[in-house]
Protein backbone atom coordinates (compact mmCIF):
# COMPACT_ATOMS: atom_id res chain seq x y z
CA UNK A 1 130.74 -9.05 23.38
CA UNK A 2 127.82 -11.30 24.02
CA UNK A 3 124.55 -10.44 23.70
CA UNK A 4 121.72 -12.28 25.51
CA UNK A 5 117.84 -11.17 23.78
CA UNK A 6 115.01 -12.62 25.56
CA UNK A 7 112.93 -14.69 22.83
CA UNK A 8 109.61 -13.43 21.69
CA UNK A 9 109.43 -9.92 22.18
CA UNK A 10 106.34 -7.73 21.97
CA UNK A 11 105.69 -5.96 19.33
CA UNK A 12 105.59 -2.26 19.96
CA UNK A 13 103.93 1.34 18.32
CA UNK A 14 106.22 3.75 17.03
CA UNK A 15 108.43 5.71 14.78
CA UNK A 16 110.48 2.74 13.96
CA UNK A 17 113.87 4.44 13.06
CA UNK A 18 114.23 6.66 16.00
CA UNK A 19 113.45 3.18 18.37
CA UNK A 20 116.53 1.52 16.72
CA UNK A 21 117.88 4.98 17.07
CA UNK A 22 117.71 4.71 20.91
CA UNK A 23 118.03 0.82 20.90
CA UNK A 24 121.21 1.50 18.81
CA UNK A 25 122.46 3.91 21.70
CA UNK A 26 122.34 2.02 24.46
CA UNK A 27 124.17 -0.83 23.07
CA UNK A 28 126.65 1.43 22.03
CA UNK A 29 127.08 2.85 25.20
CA UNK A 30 127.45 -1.07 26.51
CA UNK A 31 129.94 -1.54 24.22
CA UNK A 32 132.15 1.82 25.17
CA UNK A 33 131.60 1.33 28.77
CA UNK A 34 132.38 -2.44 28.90
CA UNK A 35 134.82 -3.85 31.93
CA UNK A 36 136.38 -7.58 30.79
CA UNK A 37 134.05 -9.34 28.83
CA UNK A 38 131.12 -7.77 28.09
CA UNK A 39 127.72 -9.08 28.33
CA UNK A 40 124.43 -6.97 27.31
CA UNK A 41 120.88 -8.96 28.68
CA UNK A 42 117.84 -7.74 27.07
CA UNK A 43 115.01 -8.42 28.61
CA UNK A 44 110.60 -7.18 28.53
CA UNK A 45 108.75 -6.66 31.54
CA UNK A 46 104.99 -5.83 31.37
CA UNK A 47 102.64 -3.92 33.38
CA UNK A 48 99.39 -3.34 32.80
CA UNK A 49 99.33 -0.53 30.19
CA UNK A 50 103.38 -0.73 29.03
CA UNK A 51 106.53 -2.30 28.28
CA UNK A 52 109.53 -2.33 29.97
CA UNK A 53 112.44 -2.86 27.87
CA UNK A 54 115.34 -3.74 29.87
CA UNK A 55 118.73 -3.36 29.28
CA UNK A 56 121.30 -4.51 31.74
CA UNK A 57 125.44 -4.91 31.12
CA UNK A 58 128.23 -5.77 33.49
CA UNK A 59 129.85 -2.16 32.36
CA UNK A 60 131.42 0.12 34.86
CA UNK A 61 128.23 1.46 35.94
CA UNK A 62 126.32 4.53 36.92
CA UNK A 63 127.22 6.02 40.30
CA UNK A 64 124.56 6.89 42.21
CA UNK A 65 124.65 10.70 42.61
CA UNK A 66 125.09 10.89 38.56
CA UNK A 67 121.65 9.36 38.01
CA UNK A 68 119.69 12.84 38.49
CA UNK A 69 121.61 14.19 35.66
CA UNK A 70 123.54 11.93 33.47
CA UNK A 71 120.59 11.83 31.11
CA UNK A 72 120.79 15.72 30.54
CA UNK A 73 122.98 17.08 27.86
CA UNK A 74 126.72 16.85 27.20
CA UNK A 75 126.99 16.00 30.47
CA UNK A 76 129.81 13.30 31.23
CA UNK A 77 130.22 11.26 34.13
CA UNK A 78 133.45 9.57 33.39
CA UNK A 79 136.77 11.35 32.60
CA UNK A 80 136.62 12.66 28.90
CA UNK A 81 140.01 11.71 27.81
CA UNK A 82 139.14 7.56 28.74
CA UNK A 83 135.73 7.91 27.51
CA UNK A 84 135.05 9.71 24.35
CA UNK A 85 131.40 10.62 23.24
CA UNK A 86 129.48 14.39 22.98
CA UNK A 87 127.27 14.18 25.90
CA UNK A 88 124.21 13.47 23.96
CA UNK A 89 123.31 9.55 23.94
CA UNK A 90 121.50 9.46 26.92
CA UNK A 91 119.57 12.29 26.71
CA UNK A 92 118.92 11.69 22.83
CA UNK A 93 117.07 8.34 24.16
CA UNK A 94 114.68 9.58 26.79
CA UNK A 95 113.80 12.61 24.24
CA UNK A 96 112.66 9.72 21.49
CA UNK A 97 110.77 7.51 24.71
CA UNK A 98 109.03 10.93 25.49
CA UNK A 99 108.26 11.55 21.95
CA UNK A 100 106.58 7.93 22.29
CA UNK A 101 104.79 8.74 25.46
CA UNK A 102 107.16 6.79 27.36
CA UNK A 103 110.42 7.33 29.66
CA UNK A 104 113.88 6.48 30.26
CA UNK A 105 114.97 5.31 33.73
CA UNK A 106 118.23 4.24 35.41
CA UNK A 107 117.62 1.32 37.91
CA UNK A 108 119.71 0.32 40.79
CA UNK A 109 121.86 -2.47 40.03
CA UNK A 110 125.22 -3.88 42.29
CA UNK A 111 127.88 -3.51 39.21
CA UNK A 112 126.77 -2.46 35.48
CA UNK A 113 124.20 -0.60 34.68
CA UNK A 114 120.53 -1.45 33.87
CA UNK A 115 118.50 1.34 31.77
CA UNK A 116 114.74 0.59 31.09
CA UNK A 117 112.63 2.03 28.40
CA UNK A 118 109.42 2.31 29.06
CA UNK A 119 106.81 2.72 26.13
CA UNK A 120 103.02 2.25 25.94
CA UNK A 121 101.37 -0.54 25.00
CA UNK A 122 99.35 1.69 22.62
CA UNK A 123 99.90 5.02 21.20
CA UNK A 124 97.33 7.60 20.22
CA UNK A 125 96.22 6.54 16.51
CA UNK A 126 97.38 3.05 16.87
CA UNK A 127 95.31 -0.01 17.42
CA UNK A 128 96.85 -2.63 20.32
């Protein structure tokens, strides 16, 4: 698998364990989803009051229709006995961005998948 990390990230406010919690997820997810070669590009956008942490593979993808509910729990959108897992990844990640006053969101993308976190720039009892 090859991993490609964009070089000077921002530093962000949080609860530090469940953010590699997420972070941890997706790449998993990249990694059990993966078509012939996997690659994983992680990437920050910035708007004026957050970050957009981008995560984008060359996996098998999201359909579509699945992107209203795949981040809900246990569901599955591929066929359980190719893909194993409990249902819970996805939804376990935009529960810790909301806990950070931030979001989860599937974006469109040709083949693989891209999955943004959005978090603040600054968090209620945090300077920055």
């Amino acid at each position: 698998m090859k991993i490609q990390v964009q070089q000077d990230l921002p530093k962000v406010h949080g609860d530090y364990k469940q953010l590699y919690l997420a972070i941890g997820e997706l790449i998993d997810n990249v990694i059990k989803f993966h078509g012939a070669a996997p690659v994983l590009n992680i990437y920050i956008e910035e708007s004026h009051d957050e970050w957009i942490l981008n995560f984008e593979d060359n996996g098998i993808g999201i359909p579509e229709d699945a992107r209203n509910y795949v981040m809900d729990l246990f569901k599955f959108i591929h066929p359980h006995e190719k893909y194993t897992g409990t249902g819970f990844g996805l939804a376990f990640c935009k529960k810790i961005l909301e806990h950070h006053h931030g979001d989860l969101r599937i974006a469109s993308k040709s083949s693989g998948s891209r999955i943004q976190m959005f978090l603040p720039k600054s968090l209620p009892g945090h300077e920055g």
